[in-house]
Protein backbone atom coordinates (compact mmCIF):
# COMPACT_ATOMS: atom_id res chain seq x y z
CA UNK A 1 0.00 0.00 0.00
CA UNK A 2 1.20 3.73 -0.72
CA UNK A 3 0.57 6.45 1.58
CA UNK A 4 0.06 9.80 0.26
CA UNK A 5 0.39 12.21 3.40
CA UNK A 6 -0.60 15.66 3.18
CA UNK A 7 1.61 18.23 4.17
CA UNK A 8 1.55 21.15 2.10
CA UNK A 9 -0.83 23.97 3.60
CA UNK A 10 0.53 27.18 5.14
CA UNK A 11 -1.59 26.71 8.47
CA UNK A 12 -2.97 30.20 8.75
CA UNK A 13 -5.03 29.36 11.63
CA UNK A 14 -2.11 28.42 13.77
CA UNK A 15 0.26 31.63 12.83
CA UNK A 16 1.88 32.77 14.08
CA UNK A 17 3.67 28.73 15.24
CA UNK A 18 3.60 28.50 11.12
CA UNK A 19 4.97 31.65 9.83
CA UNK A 20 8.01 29.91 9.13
CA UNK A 21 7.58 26.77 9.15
CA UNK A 22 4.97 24.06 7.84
CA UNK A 23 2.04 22.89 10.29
CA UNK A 24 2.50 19.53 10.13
CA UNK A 25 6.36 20.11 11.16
CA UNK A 26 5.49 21.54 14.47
CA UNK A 27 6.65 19.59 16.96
CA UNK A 28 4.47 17.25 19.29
CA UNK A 29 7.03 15.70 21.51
CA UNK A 30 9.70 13.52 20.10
CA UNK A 31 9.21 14.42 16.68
CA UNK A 32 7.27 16.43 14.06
CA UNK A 33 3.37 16.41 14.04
CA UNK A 34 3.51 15.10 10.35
CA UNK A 35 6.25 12.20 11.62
CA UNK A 36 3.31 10.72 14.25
CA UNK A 37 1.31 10.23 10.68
CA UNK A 38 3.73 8.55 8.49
CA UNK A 39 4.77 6.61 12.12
CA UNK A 40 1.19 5.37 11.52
CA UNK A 41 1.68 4.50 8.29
CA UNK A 42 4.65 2.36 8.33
CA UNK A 43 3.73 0.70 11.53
CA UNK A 44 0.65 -0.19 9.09
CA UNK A 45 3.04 -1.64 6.41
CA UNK A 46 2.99 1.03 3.51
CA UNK A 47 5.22 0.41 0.89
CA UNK A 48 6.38 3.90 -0.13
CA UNK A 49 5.30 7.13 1.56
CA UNK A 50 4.53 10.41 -0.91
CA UNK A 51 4.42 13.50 0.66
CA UNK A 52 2.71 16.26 -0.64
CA UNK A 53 4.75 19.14 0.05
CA UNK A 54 4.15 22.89 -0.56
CA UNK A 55 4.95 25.72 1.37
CA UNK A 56 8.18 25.77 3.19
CA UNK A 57 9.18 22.55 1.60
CA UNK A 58 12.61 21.82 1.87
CA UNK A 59 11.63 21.33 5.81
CA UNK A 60 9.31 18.47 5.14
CA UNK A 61 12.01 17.35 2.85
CA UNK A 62 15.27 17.88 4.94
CA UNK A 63 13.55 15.72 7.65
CA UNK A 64 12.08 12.61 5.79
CA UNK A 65 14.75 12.80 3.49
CA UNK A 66 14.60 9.64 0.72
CA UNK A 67 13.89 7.21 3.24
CA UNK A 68 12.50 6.94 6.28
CA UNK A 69 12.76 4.02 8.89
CA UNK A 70 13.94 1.97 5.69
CA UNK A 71 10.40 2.92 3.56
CA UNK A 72 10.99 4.84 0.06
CA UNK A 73 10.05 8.01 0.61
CA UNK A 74 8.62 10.31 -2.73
CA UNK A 75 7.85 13.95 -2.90
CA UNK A 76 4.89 15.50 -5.14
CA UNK A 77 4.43 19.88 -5.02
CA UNK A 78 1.56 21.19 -4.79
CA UNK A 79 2.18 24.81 -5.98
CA UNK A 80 -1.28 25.98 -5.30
CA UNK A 81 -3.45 25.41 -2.28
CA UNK A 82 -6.63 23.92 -4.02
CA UNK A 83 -7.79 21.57 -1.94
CA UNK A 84 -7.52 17.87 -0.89
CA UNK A 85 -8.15 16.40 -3.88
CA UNK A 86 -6.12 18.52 -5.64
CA UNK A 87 -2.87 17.57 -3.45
CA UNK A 88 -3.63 13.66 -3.84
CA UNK A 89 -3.78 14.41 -7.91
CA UNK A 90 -0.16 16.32 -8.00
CA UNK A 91 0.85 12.72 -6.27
CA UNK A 92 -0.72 10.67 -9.00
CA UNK A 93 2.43 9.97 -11.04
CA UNK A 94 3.47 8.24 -7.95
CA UNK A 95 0.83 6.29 -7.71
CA UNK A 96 0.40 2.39 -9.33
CA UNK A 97 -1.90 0.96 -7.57
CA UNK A 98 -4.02 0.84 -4.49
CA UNK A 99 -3.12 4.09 -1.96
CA UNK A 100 -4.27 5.49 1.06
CA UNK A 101 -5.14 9.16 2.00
CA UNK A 102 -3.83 10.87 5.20
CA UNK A 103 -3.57 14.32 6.55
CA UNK A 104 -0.03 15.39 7.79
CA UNK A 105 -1.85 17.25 10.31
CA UNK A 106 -3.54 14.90 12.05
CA UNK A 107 -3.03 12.48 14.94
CA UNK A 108 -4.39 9.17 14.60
CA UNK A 109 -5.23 6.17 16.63
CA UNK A 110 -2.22 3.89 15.11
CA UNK A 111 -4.01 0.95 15.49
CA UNK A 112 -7.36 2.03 12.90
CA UNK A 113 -4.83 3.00 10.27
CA UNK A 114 -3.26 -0.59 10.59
CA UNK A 115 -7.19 -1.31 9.82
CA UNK A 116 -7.65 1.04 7.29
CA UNK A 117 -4.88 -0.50 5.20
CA UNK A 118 -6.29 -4.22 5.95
CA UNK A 119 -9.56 -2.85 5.01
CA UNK A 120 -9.56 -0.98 2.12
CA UNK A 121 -11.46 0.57 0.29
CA UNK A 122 -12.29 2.33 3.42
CA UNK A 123 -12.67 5.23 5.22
CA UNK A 124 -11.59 6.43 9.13
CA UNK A 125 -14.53 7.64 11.19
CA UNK A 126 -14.91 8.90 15.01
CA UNK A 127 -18.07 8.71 16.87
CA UNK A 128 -18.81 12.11 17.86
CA UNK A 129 -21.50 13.78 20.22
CA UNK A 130 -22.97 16.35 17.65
CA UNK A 131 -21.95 15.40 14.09
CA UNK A 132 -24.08 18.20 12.39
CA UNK A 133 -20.42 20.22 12.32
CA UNK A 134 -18.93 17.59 10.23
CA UNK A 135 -19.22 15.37 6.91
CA UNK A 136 -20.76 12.31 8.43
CA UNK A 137 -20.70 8.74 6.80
CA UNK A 138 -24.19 6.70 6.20
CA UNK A 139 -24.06 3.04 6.81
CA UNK A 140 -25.92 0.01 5.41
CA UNK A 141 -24.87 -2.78 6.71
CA UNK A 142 -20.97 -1.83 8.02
CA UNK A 143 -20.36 -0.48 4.33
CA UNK A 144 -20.52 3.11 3.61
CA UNK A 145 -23.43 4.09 1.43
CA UNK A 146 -23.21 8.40 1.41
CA UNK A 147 -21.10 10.75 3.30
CA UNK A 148 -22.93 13.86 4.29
CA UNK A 149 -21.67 17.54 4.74
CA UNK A 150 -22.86 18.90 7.92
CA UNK A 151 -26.43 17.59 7.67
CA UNK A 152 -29.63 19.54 10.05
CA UNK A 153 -30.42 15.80 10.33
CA UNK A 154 -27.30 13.17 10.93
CA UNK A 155 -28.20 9.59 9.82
CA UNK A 156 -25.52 8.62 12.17
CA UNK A 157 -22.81 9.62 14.58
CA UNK A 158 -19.78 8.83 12.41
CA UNK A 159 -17.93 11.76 11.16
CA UNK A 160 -15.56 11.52 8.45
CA UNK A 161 -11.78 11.74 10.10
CA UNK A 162 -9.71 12.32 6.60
CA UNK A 163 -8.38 8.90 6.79
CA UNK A 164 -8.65 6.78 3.18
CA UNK A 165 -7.53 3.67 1.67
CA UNK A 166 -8.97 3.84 -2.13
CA UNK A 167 -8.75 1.01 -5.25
CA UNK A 168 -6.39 2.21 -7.51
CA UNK A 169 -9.48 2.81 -9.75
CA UNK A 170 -9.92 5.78 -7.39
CA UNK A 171 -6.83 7.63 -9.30
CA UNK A 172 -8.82 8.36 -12.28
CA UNK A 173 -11.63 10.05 -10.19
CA UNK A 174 -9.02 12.52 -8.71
CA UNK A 175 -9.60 15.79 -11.08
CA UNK A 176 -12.86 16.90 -9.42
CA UNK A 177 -14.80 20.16 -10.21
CA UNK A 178 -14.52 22.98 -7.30
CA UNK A 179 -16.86 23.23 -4.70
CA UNK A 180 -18.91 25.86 -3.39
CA UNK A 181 -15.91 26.59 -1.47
CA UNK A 182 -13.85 26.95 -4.07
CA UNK A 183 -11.56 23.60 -3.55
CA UNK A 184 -11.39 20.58 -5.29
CA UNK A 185 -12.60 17.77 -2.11
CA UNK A 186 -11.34 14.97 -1.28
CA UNK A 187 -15.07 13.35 -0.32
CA UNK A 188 -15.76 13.87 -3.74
CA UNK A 189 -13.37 11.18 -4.45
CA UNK A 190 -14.44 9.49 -1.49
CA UNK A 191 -18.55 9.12 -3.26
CA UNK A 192 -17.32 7.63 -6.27
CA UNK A 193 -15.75 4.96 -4.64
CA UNK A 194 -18.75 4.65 -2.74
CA UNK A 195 -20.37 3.95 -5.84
CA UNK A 196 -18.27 1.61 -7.38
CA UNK A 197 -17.15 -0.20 -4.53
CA UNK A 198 -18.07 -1.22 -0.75
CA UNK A 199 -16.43 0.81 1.64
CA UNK A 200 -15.22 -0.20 4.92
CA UNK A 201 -16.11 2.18 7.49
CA UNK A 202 -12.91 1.73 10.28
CA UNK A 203 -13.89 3.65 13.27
CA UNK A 204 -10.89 5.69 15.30
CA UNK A 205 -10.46 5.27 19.20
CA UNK A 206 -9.09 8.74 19.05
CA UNK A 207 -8.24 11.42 16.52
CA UNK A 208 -7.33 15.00 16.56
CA UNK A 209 -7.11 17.45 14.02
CA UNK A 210 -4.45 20.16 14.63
CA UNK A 211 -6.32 23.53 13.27
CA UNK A 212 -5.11 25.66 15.72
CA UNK A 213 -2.59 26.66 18.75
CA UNK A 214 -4.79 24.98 21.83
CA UNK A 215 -4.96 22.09 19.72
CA UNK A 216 -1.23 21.76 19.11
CA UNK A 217 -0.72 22.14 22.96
CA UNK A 218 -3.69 19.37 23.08
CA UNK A 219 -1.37 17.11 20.60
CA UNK A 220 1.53 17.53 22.81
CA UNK A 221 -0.51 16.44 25.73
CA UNK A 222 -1.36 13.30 23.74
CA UNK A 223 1.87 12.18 22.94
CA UNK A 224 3.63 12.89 25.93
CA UNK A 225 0.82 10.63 27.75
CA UNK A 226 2.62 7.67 25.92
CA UNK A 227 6.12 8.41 27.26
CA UNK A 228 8.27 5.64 29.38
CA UNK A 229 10.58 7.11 31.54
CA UNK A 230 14.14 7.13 30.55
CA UNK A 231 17.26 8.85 31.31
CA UNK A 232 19.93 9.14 28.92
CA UNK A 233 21.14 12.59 29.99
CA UNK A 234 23.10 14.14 33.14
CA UNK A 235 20.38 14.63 35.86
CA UNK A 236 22.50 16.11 39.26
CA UNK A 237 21.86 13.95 42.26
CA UNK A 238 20.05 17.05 43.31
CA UNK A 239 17.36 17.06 41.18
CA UNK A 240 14.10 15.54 42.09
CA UNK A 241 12.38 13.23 38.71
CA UNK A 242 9.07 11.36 39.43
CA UNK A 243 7.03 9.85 37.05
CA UNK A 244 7.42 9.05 33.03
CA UNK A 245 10.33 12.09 32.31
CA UNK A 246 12.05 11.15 29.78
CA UNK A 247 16.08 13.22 29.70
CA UNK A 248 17.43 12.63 26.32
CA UNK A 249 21.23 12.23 25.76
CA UNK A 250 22.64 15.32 25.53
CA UNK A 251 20.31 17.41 28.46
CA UNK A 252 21.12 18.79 31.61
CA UNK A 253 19.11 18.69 35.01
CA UNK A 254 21.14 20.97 37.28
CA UNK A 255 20.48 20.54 41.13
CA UNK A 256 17.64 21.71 42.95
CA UNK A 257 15.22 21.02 39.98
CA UNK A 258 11.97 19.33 40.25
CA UNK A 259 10.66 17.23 37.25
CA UNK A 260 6.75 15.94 37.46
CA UNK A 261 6.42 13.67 34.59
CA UNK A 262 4.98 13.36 32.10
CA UNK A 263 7.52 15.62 30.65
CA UNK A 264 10.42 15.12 27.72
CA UNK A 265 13.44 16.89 27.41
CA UNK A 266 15.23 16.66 24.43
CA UNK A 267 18.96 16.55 23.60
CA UNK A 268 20.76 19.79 24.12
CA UNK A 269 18.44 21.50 26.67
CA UNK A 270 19.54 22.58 30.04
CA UNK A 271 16.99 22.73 33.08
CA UNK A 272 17.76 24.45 36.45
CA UNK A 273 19.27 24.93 38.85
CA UNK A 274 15.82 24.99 41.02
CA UNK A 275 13.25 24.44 37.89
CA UNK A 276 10.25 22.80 38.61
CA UNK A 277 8.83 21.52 35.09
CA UNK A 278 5.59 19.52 35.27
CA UNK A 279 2.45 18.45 33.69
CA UNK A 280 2.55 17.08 29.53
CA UNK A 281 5.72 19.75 28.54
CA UNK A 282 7.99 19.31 25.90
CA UNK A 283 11.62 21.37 26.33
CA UNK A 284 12.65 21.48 23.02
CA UNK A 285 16.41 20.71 21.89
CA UNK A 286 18.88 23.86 23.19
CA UNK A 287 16.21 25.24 25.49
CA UNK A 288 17.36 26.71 28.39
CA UNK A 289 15.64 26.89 31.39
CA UNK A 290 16.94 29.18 34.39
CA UNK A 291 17.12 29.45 37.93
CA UNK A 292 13.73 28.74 39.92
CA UNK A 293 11.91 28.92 36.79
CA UNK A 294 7.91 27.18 36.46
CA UNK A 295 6.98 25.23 33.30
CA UNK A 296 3.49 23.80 33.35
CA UNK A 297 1.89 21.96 30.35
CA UNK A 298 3.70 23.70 27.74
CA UNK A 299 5.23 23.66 24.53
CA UNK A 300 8.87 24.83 24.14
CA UNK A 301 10.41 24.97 20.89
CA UNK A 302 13.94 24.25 19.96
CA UNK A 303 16.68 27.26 21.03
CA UNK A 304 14.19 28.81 23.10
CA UNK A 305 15.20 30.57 26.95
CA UNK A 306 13.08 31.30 30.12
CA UNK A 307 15.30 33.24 32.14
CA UNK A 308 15.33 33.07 35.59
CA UNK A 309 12.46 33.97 38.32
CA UNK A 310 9.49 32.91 35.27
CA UNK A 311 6.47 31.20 35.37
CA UNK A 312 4.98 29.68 31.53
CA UNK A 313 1.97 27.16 31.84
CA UNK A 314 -0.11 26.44 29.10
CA UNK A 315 1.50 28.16 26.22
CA UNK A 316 3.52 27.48 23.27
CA UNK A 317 6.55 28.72 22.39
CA UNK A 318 8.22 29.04 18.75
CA UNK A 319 12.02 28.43 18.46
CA UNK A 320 14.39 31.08 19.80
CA UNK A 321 12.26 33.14 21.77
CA UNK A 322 13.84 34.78 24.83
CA UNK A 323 11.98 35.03 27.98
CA UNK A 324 13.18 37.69 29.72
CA UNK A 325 13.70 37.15 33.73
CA UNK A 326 10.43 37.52 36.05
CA UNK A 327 7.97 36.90 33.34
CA UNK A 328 4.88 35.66 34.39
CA UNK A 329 2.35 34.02 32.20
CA UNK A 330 -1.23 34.08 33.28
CA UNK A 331 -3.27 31.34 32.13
CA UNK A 332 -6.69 31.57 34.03
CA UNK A 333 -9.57 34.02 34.01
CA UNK A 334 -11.08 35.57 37.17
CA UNK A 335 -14.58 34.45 36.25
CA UNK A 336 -12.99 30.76 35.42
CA UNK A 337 -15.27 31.47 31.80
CA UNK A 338 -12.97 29.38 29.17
CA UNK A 339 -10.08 31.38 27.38
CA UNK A 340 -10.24 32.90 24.12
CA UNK A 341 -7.77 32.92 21.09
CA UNK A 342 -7.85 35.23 17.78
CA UNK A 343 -7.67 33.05 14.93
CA UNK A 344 -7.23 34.81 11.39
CA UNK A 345 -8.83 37.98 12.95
CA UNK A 346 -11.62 36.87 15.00
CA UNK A 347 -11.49 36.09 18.85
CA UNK A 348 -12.73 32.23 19.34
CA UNK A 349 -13.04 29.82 22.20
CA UNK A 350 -10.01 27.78 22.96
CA UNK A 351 -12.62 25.54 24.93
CA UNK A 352 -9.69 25.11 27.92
CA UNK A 353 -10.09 26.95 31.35
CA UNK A 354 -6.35 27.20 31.22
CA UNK A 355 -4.74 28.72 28.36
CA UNK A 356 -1.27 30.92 28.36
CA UNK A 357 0.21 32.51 25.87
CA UNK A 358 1.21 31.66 21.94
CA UNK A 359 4.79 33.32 20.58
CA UNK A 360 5.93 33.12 17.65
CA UNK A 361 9.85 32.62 16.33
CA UNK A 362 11.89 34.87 17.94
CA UNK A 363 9.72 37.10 20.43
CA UNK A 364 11.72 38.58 23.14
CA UNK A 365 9.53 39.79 26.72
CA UNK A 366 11.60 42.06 28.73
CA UNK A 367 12.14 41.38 32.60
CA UNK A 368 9.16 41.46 35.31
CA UNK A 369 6.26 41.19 32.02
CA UNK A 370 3.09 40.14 32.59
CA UNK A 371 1.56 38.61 30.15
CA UNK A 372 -2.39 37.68 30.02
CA UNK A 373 -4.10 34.76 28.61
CA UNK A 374 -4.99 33.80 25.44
CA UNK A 375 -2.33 36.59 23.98
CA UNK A 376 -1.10 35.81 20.40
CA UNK A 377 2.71 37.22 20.14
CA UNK A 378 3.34 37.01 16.54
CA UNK A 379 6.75 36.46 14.97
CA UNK A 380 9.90 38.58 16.67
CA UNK A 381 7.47 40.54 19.22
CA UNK A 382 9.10 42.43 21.84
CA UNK A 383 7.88 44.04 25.51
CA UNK A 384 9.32 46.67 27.64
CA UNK A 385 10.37 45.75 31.17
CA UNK A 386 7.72 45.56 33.68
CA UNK A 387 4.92 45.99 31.20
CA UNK A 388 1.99 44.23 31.43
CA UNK A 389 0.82 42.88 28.11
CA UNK A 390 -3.10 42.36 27.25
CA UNK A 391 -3.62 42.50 23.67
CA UNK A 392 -2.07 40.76 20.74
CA UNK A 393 1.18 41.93 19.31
């Protein structure tokens, strides 16, 4: 079986975490978001992996490179953003025979994609409480009969998770007109194999979609769930580790620091003297973490410094940024209401009580900020000392 993995799209709804770099090569713990997917896929025995690649793509190709865990790995451009079934077409030279569909920036359950594969034609589905929001799948019978965009009345509670294995009779159904939103769609594909064929409907234990910043931070808490403690690195015998942390070869727990798995620090980093790091975080590679610093639930991108005397919980950090000493992230509302987020303009529920801050590459906070939650720092932001920050910069 070949996997086609999507991984082209500029991810404007996570900017600014994707200004410079591709969505699906945003890190969720141990290794790019995109990596998780083709993970899945191998681990599912596919036979080549094609990425569709797009903007920013020497990243996605500097890190898969022509092989990957000893699976051929091809590249296909998309040079315009036209939709799904548009990205699977640029791939179709690849393509002789059977293939399956995935998104680059999605996490799957690995074990439906082994399914999938085993089950083809078929389609990935997750039972969901209120499926008028999505495209949901009819049944007849465990075989897919329809699938339904956001219908007032759902026929059932499947909704369609992006996940495909098609007959290679599904290649010549790939040039499909534009839809009222203007893309070329995947489920278009998807019908005519439901005509020709019976599909499989393989339904997901679990399956997010990474749109947006919460949800990267909600990916991170995912994978770092699955962590086995190990420790490679140089941990003082001063430092306090309980529960799955896992130290990579290469980092540095100084003395004094307190480490509440489940938490992963990568080669590189440094943590401490006096740290206490805690609760799904990732310390990215060359992070540096000061004296009687706080990390809670966060995401920490590679090169990235908190300074001494902080405090970051449930934010994200982009590479390089420079947290300037005494910063304090707030990450709760008075009124406990959930935190909001602006997302391409427009101020939207995070749906999470406890939401920091999101910084892009680069920003720098001067010493003693305060910074409120649900702020958006975009790309090589600065504050002033003591300032307290409250709206997006």
């Amino acid at each position: 079986m070949q996997a086609v993995v999507l991984t082209a799209g500029q991810g404007t709804r996570i900017r600014p975490l994707s200004a410079a770099l591709p969505k699906p090569m945003l890190p969720v713990a141990d290794r790019p978001l995109a990596a998780h997917t083709v993970d899945a896929a191998v681990d599912a025995g596919a036979d080549e992996i094609i990425l569709v690649v797009g903007y920013e793509a020497d990243t996605v190709r500097d890190y898969f490179g022509a092989e990957y865990r000893g699976v051929p790995v091809s590249y296909a451009v998309q040079t315009e953003q036209a939709g799904t079934a548009h990205a699977v077409d640029t791939a179709r030279e690849h393509l002789d025979g059977p293939f399956a569909v995935l998104n680059g920036d999605n996490l799957y359950d690995p074990d439906a994609i082994g399914r999938l594969f085993e089950n083809g034609p078929a389609v990935c589905a997750i039972e969901v409480d209120d499926p008028r929001n999505y495209g949901v799948l009819s049944t007849d019978d465990d075989t897919v009969v329809d699938i339904i965009e956001k219908p007032a009345d759902p026929p059932t509670n499947l909704a369609n998770a992006g996940a495909y294995a098609f007959p290679e009779a599904a290649q010549e159904w790939l040039e499909v007109p534009e839809s009222d939103r203007g893309e070329h769609e995947i489920t278009d594909v998807l019908a005519s194999v439901v005509d020709q064929f019976a599909v499989t409907p393989v339904t997901l234990e679990r399956w997010l979609d990474v749109g947006r910043p919460w949800e990267l931070l909600e990916a991170n808490e995912w994978k770092c769930s699955e962590l086995n403690r190990r420790i490679d690195g140089d941990v003082s015998d001063g430092a306090t580790l309980s529960g799955d942390v896992v130290v990579e070869s290469g980092a540095t727990v100084k003395s004094g620091a307190v480490i509440e798995g489940p938490v992963l620090i990568r080669s590189g980093a440094t943590v401490g003297p006096n740290a206490h790091v805690r609760g799904a975080t990732l310390i990215g590679e060359d992070v540096e973490i000061g004296n009687a610093v706080e990390v809670k639930n966060s995401v920490l991108s590679r090169g990235t410094s908190v300074s001494h005397l902080s405090s970051v919980g449930d934010s994200v950090l982009g590479r390089n940024v420079n947290v300037g000493a005494g910063t304090n992230v707030a990450n709760r509302r008075h009124d406990d209401e959930t935190i909001e987020f602006t997302v391409k303009g427009d101020r939207v529920s995070t749906g999470r009580q406890t939401f920091g801050v999101v910084a892009g590459d680069g920003v720098k906070t001067g010493i003693n900020t305060s910074l409120t939650p649900g702020l958006k720092l975009t790309t090589g932001a600065t504050t002033r000392f003591g300032e307290t920050v409250d709206r997006d910069r």
